[in-house]
PDB file of N, CA and C in Angstrom:
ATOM      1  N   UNK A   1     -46.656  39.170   0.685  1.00  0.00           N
ATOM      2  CA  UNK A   1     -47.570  38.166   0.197  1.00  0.00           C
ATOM      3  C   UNK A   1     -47.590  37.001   1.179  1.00  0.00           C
ATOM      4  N   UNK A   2     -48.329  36.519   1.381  1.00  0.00           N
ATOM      5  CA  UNK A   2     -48.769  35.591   2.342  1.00  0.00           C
ATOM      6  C   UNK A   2     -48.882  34.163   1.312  1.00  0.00           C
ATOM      7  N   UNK A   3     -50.586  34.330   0.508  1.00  0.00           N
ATOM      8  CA  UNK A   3     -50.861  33.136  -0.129  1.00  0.00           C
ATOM      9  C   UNK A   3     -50.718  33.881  -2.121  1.00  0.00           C
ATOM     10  N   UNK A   4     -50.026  33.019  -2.481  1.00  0.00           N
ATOM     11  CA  UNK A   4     -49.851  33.681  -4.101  1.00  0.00           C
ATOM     12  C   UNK A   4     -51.536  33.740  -4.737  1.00  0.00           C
ATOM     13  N   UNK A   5     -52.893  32.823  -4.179  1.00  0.00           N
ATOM     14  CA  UNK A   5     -53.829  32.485  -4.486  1.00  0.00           C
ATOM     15  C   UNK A   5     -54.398  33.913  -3.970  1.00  0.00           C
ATOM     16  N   UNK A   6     -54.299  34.598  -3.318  1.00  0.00           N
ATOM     17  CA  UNK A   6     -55.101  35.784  -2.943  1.00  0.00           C
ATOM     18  C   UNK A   6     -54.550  37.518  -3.358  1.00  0.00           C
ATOM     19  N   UNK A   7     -54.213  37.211  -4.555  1.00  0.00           N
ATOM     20  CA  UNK A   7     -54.306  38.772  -5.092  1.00  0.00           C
ATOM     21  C   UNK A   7     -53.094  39.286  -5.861  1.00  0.00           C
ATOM     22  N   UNK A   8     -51.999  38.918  -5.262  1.00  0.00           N
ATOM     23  CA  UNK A   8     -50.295  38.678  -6.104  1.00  0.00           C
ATOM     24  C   UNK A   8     -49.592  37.716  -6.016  1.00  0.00           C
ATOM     25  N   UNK A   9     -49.352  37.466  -6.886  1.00  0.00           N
ATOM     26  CA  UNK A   9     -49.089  38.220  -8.478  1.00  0.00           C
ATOM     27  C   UNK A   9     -51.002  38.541  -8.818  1.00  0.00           C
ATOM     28  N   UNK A  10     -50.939  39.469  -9.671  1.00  0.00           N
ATOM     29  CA  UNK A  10     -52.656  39.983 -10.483  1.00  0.00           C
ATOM     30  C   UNK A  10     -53.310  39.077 -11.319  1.00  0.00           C
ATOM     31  N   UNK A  11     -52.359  37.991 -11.820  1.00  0.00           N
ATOM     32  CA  UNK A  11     -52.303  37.197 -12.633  1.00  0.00           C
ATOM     33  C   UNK A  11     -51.537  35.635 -13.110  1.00  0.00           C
ATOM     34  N   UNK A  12     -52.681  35.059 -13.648  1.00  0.00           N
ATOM     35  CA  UNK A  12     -52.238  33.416 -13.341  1.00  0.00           C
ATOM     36  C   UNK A  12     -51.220  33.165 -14.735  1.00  0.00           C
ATOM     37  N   UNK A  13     -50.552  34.312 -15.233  1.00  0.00           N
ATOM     38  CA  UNK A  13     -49.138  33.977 -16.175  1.00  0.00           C
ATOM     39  C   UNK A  13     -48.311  34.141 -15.043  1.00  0.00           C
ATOM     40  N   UNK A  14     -48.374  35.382 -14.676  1.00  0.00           N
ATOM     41  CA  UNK A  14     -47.217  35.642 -13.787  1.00  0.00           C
ATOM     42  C   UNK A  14     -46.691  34.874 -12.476  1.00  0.00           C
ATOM     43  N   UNK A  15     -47.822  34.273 -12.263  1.00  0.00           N
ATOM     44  CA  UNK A  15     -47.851  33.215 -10.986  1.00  0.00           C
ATOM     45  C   UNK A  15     -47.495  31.535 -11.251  1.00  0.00           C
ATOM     46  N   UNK A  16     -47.581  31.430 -12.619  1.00  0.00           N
ATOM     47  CA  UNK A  16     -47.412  29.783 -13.952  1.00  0.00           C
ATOM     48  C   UNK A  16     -45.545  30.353 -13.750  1.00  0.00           C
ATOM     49  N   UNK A  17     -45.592  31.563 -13.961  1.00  0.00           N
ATOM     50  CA  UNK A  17     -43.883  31.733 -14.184  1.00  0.00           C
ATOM     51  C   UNK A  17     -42.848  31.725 -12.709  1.00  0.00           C
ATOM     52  N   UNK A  18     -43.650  32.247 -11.942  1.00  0.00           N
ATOM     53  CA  UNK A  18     -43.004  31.925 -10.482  1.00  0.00           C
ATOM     54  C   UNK A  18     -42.907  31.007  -9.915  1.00  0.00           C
ATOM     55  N   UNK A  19     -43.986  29.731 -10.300  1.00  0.00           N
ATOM     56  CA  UNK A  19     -43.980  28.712  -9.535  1.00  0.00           C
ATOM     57  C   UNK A  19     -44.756  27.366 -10.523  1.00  0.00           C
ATOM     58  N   UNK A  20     -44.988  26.454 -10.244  1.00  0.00           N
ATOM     59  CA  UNK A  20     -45.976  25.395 -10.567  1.00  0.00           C
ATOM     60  C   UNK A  20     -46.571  24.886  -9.056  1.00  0.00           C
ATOM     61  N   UNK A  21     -46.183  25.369  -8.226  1.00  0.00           N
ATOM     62  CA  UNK A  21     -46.680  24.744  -6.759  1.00  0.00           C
ATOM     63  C   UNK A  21     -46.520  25.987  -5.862  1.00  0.00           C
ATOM     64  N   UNK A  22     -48.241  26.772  -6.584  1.00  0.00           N
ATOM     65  CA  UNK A  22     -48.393  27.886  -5.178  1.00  0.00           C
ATOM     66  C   UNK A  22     -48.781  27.434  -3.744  1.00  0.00           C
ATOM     67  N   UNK A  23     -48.988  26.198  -3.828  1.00  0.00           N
ATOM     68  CA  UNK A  23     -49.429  26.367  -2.192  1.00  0.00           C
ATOM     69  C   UNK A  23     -48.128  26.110  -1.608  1.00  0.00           C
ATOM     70  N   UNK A  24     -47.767  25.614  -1.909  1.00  0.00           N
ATOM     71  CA  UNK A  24     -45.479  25.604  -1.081  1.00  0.00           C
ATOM     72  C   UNK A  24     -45.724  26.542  -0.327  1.00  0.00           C
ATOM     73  N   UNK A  25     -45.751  27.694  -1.042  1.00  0.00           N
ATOM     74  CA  UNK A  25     -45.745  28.954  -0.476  1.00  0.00           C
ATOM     75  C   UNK A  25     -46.531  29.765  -0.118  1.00  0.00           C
ATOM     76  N   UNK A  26     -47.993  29.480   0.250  1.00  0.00           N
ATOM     77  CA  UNK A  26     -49.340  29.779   0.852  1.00  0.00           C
ATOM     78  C   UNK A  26     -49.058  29.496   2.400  1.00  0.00           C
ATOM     79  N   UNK A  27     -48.413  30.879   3.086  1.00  0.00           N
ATOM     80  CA  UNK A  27     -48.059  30.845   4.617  1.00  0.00           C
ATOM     81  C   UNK A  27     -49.186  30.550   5.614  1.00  0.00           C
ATOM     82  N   UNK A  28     -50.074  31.382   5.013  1.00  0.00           N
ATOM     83  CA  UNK A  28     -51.514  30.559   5.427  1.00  0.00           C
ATOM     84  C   UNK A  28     -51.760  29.356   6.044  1.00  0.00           C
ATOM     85  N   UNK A  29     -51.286  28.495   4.948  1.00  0.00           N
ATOM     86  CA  UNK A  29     -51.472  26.984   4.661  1.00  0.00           C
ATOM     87  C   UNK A  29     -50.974  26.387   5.622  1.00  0.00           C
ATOM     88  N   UNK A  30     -50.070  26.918   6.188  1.00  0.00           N
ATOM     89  CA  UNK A  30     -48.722  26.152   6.738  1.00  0.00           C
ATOM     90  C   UNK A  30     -48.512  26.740   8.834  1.00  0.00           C
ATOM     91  N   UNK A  31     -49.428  27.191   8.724  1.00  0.00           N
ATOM     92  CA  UNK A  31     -49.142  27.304  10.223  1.00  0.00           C
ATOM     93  C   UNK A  31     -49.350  26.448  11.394  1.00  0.00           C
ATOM     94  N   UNK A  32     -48.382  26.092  12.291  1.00  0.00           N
ATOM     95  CA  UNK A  32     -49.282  25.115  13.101  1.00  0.00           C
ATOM     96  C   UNK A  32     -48.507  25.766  14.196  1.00  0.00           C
ATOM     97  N   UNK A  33     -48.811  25.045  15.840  1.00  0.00           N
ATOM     98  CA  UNK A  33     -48.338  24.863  17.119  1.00  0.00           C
ATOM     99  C   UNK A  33     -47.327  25.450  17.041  1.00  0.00           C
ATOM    100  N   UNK A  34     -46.195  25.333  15.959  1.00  0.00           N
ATOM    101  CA  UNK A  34     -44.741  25.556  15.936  1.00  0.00           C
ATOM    102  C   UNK A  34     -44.499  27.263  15.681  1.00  0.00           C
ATOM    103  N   UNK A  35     -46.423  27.927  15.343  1.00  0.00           N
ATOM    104  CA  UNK A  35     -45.406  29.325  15.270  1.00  0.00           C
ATOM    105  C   UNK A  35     -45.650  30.112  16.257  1.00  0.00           C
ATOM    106  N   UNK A  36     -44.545  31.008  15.981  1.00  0.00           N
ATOM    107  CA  UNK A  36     -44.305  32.216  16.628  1.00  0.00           C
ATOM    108  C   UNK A  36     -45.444  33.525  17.598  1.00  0.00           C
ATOM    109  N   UNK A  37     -45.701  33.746  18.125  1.00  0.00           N
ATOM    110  CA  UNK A  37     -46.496  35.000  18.283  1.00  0.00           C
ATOM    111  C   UNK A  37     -46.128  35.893  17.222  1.00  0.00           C
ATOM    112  N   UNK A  38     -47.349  36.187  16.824  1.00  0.00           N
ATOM    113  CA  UNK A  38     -47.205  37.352  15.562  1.00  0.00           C
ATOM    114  C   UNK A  38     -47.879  38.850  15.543  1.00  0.00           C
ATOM    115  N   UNK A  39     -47.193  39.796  15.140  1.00  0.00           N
ATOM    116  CA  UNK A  39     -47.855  41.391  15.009  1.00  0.00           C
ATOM    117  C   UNK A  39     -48.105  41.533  13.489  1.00  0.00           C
ATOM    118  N   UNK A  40     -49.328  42.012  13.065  1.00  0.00           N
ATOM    119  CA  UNK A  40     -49.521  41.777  11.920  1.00  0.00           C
ATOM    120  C   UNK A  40     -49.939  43.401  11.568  1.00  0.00           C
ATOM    121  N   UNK A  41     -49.284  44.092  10.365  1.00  0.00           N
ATOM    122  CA  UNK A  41     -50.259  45.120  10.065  1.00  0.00           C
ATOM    123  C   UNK A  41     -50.212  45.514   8.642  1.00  0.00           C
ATOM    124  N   UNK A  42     -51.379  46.055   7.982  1.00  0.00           N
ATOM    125  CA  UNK A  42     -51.171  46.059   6.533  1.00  0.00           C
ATOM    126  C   UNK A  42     -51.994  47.298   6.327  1.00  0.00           C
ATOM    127  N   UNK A  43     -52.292  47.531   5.495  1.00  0.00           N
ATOM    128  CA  UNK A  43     -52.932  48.679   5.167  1.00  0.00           C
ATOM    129  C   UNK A  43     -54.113  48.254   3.841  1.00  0.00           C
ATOM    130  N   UNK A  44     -55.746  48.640   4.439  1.00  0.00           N
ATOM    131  CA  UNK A  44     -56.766  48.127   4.111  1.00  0.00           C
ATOM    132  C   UNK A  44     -56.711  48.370   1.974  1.00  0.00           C
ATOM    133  N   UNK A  45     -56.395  49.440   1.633  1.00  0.00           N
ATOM    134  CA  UNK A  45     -55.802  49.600   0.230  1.00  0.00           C
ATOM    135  C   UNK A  45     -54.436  49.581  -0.326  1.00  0.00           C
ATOM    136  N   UNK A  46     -53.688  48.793   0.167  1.00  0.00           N
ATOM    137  CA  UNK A  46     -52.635  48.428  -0.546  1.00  0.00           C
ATOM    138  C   UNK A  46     -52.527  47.894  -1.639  1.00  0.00           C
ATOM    139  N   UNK A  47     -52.105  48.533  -2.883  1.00  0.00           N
ATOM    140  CA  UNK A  47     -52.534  48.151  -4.132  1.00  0.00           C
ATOM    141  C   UNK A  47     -51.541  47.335  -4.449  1.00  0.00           C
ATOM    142  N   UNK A  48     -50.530  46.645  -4.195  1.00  0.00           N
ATOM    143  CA  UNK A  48     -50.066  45.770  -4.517  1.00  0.00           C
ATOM    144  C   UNK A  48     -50.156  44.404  -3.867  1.00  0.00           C
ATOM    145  N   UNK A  49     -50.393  43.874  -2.693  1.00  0.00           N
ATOM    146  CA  UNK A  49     -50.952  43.008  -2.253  1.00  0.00           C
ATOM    147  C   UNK A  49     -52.060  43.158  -1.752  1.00  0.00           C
ATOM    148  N   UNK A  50     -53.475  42.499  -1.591  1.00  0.00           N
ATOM    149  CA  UNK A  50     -54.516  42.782  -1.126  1.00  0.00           C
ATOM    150  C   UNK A  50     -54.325  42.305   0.501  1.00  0.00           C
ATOM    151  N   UNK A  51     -55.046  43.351   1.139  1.00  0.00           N
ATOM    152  CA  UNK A  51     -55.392  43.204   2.750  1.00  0.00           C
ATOM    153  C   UNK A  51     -55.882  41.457   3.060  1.00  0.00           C
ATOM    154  N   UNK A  52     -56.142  40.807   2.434  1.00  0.00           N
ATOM    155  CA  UNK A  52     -56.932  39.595   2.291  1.00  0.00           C
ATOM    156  C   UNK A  52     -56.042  38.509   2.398  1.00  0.00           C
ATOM    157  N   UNK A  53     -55.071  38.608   2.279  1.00  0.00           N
ATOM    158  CA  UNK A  53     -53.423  38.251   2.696  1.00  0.00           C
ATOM    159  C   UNK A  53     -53.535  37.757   4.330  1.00  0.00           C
ATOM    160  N   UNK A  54     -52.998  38.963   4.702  1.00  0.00           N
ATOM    161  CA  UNK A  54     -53.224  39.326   6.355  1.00  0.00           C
ATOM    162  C   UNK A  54     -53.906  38.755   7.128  1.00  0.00           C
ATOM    163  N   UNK A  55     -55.393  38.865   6.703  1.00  0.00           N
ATOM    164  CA  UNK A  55     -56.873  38.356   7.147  1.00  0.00           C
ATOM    165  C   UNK A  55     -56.616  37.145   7.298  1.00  0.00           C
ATOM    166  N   UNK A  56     -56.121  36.476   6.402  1.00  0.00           N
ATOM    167  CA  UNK A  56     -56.013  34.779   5.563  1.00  0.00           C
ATOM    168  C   UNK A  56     -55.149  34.563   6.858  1.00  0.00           C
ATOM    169  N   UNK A  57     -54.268  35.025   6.816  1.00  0.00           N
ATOM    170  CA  UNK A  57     -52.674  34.373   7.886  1.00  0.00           C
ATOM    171  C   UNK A  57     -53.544  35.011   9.582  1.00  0.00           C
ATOM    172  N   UNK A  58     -54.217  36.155   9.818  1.00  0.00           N
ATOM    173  CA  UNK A  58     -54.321  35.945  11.139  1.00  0.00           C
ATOM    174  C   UNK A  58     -55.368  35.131  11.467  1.00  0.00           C
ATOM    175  N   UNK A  59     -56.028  34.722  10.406  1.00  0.00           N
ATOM    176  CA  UNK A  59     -56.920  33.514  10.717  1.00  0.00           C
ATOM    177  C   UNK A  59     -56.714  31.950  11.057  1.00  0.00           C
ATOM    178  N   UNK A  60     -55.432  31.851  10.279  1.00  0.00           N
ATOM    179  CA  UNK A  60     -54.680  30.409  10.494  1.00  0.00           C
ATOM    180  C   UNK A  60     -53.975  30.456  11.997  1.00  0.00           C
ATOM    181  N   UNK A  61     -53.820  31.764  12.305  1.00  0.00           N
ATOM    182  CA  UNK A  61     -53.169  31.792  13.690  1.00  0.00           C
ATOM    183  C   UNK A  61     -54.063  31.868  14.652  1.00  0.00           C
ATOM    184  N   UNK A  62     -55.442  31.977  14.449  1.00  0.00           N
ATOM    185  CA  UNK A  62     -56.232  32.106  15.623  1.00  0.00           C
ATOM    186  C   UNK A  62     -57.172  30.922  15.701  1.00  0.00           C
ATOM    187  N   UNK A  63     -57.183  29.975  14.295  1.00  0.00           N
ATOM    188  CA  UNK A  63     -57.207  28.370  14.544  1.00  0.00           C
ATOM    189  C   UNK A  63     -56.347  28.000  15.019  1.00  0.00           C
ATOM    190  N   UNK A  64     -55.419  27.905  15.067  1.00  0.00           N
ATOM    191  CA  UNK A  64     -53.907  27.109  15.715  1.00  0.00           C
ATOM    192  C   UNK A  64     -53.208  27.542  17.105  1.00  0.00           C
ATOM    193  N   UNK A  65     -54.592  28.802  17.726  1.00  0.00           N
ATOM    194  CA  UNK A  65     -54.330  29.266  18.758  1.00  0.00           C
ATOM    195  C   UNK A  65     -52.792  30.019  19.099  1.00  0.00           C
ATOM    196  N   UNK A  66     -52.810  30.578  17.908  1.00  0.00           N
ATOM    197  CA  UNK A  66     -51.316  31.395  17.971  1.00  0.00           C
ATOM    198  C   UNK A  66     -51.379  32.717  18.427  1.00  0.00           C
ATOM    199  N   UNK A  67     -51.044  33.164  19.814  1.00  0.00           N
ATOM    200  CA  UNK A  67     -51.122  34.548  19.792  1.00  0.00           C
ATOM    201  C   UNK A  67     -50.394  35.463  18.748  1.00  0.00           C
ATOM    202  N   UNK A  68     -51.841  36.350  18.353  1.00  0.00           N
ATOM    203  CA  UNK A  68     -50.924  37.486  17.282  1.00  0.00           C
ATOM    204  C   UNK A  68     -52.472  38.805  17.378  1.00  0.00           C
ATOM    205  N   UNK A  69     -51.707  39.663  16.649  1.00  0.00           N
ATOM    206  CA  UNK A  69     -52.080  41.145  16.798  1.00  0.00           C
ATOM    207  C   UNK A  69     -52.157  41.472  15.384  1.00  0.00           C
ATOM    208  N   UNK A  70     -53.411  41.849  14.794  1.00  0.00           N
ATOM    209  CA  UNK A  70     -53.566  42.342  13.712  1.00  0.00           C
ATOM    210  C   UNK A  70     -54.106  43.664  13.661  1.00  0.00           C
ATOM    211  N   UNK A  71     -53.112  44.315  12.833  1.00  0.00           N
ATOM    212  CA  UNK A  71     -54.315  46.494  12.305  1.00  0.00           C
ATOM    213  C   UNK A  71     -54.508  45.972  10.839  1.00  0.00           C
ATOM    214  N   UNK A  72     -55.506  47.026  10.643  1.00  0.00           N
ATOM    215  CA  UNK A  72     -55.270  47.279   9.490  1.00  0.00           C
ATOM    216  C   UNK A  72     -55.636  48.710   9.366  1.00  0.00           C
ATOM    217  N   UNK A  73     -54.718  49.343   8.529  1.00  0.00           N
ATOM    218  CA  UNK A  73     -54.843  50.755   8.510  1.00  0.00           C
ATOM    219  C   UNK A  73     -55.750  51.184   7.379  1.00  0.00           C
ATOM    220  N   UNK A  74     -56.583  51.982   7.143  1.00  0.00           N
ATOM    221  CA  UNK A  74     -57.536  52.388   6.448  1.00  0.00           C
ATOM    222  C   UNK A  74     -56.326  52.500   4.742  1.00  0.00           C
ATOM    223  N   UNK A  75     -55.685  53.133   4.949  1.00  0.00           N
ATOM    224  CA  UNK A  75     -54.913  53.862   3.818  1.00  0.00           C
ATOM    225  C   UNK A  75     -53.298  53.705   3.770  1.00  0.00           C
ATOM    226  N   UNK A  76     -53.081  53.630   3.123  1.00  0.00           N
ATOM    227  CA  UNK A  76     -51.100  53.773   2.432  1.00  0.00           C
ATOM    228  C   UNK A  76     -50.701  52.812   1.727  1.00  0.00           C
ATOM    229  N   UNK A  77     -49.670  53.113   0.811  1.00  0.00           N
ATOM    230  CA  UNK A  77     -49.056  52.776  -0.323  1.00  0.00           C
ATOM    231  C   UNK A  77     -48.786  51.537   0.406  1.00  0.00           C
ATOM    232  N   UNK A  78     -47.879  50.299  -0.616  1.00  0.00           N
ATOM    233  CA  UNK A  78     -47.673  49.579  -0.444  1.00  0.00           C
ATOM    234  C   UNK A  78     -45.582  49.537   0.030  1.00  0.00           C
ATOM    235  N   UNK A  79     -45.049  48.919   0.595  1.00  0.00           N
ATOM    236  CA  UNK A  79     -43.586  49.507   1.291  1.00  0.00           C
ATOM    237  C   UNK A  79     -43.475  50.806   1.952  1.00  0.00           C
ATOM    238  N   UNK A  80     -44.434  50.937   2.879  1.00  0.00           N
ATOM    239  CA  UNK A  80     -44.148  52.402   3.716  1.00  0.00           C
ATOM    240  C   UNK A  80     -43.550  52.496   4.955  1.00  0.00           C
ATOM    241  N   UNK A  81     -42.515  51.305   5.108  1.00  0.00           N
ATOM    242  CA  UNK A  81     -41.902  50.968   6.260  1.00  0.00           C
ATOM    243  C   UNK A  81     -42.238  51.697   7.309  1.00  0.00           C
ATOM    244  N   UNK A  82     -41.553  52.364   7.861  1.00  0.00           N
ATOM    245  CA  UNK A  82     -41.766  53.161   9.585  1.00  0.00           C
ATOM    246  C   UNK A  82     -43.310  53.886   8.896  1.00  0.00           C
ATOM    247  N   UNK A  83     -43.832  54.654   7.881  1.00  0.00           N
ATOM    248  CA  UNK A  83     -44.511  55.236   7.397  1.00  0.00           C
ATOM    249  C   UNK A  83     -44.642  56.573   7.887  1.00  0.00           C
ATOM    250  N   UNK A  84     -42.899  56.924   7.890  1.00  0.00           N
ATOM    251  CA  UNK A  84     -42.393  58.226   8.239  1.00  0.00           C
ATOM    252  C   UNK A  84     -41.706  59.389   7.459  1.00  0.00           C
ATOM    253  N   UNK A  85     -42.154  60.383   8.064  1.00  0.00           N
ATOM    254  CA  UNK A  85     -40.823  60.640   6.397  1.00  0.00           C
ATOM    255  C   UNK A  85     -39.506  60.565   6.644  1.00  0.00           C
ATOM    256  N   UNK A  86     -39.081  59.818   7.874  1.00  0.00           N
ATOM    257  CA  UNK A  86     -37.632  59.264   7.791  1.00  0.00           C
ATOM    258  C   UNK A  86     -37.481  58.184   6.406  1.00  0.00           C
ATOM    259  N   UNK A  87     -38.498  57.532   6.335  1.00  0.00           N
ATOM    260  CA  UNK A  87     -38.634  56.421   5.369  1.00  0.00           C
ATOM    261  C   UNK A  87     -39.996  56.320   3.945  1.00  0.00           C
ATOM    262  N   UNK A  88     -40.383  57.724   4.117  1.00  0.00           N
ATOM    263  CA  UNK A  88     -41.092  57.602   3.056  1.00  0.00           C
ATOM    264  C   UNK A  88     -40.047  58.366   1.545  1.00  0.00           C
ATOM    265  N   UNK A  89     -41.023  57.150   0.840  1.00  0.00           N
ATOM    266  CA  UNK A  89     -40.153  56.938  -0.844  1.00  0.00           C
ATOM    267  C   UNK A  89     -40.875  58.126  -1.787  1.00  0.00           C
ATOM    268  N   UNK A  90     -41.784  58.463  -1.250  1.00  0.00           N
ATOM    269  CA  UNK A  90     -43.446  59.411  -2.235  1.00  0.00           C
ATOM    270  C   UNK A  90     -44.272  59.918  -0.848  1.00  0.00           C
ATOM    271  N   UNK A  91     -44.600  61.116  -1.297  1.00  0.00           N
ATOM    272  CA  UNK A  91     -45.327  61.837  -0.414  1.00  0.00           C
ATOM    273  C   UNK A  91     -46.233  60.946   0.123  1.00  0.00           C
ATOM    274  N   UNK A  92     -47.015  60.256  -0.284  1.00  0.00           N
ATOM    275  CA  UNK A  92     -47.938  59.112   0.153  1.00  0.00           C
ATOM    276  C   UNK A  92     -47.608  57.937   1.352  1.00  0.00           C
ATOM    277  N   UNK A  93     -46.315  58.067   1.215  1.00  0.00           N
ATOM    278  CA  UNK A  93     -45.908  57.160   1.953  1.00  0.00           C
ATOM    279  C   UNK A  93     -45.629  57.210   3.546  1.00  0.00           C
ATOM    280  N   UNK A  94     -45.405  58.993   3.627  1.00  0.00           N
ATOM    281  CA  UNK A  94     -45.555  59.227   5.064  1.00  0.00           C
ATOM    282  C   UNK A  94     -47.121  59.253   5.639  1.00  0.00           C
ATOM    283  N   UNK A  95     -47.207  58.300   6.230  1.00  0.00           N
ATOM    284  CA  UNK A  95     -48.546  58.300   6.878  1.00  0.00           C
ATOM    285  C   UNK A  95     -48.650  58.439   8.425  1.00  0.00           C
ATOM    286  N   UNK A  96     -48.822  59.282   9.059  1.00  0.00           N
ATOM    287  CA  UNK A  96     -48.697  59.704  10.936  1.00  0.00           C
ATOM    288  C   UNK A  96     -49.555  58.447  11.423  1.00  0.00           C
ATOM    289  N   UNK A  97     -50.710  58.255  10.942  1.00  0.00           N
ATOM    290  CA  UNK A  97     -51.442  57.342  11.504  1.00  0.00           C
ATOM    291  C   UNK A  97     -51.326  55.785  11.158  1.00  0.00           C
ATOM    292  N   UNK A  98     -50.529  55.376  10.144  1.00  0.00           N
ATOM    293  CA  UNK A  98     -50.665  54.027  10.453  1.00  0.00           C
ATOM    294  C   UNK A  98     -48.835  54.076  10.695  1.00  0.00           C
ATOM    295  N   UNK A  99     -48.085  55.350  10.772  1.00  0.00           N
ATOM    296  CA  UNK A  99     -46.632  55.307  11.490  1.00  0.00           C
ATOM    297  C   UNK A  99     -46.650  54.499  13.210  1.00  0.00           C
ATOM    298  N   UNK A 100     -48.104  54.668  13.247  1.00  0.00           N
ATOM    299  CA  UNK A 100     -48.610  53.682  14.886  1.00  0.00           C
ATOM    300  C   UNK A 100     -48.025  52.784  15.103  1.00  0.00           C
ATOM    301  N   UNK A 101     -47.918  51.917  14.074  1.00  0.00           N
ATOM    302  CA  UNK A 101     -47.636  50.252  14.718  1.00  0.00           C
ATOM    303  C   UNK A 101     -46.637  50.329  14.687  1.00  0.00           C
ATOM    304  N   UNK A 102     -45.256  51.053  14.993  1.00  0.00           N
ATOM    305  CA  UNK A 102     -43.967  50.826  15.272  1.00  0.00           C
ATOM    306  C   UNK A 102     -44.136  50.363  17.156  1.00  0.00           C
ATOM    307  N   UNK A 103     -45.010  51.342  17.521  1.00  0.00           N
ATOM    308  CA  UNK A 103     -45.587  51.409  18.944  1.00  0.00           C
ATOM    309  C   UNK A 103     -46.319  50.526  19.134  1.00  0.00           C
ATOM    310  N   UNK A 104     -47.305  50.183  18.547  1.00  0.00           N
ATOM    311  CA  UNK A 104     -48.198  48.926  18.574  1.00  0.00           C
ATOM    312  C   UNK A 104     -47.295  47.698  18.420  1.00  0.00           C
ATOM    313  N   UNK A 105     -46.853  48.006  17.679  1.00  0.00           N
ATOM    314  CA  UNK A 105     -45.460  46.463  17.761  1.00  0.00           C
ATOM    315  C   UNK A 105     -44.527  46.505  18.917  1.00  0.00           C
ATOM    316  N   UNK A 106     -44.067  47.664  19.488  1.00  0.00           N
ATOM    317  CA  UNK A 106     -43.480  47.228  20.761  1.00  0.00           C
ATOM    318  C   UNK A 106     -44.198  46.903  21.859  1.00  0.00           C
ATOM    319  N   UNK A 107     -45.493  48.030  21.822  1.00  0.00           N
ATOM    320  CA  UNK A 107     -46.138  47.608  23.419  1.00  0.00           C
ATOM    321  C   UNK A 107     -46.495  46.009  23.480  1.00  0.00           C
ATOM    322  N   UNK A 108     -46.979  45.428  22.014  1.00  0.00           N
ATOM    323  CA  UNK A 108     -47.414  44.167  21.893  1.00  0.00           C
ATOM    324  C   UNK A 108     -46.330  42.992  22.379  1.00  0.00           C
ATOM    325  N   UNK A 109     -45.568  43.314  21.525  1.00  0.00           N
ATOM    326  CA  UNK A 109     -44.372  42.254  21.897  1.00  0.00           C
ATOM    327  C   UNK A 109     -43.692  42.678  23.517  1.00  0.00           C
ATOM    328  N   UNK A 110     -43.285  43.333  23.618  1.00  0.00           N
ATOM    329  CA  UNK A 110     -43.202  43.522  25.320  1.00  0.00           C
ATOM    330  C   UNK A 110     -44.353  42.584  26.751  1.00  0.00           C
ATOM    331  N   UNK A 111     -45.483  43.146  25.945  1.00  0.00           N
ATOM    332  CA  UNK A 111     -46.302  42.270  26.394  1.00  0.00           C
ATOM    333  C   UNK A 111     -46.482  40.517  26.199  1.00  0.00           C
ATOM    334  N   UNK A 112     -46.138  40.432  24.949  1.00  0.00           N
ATOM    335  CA  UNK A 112     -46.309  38.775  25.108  1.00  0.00           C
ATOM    336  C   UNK A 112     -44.780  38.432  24.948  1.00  0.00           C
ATOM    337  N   UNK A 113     -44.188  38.629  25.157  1.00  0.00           N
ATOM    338  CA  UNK A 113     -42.796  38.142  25.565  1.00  0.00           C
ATOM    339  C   UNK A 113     -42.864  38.247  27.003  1.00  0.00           C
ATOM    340  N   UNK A 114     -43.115  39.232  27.415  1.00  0.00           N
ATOM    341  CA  UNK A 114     -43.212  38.683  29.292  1.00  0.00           C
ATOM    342  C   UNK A 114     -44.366  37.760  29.457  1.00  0.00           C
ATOM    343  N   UNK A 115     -44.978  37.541  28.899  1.00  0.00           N
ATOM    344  CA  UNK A 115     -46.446  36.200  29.172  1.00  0.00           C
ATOM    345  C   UNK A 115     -45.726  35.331  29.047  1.00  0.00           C
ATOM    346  N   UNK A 116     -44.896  35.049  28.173  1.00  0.00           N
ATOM    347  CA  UNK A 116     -43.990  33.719  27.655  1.00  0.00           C
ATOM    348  C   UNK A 116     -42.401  33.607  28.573  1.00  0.00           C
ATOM    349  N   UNK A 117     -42.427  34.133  29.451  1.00  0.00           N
ATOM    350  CA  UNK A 117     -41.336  33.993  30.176  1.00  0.00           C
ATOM    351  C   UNK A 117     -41.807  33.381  31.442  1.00  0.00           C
TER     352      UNK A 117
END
């Protein structure tokens, strides 16, 4: 979750019970000069946080001129870590094609870590 305002929690009880001050925690909100280069990847139907998350945060980084790298993968569950079946939890979860950005995350960061040196 990025911003609690864009999709999780599903609901404004569950979000009254987590907090009284969602934007605290609206990462979105909060980016400036000070961050990081970022690799971003999510998967376009993730039913537990919406893709709109992602979108939200690589947008604050590309006002604030933050280098970062966003996918979004058409399909997969939501926690599909490597999205291998070293690490898939449910058949669903091994996905070959968005298992990509383990690679996409190194060639990326390789790359802008030597820009920044």
């Amino acid at each position: 979750m990025i911003n609690p305002a864009l999709g999780f929690p599903t609901d404004a009880e569950t979000l009254a019970a987590w907090t009284s001050t969602p934007d605290k925690f609206a990462a979105d909100q909060h980016v400036s000069a000070a961050n990081p280069p970022t690799f971003i990847w999510v998967t376009g139907d993730d039913p537990l946080v919406p893709a709109k998350n992602s979108l939200a945060y690589a947008k604050a980084l590309a006002e604030n001129n933050i280098p970062y790298e966003l996918h979004v993968f058409h399909h997969g569950p939501h926690g599909i870590a490597l999205a291998n079946h070293l690490t898939a939890w449910k058949r669903d979860a091994d996905q070959p094609h968005v298992a990509h950005w383990l690679k996409l995350a190194e060639e990326w960061l390789n790359e802008t870590l030597t820009q920044t040196e």
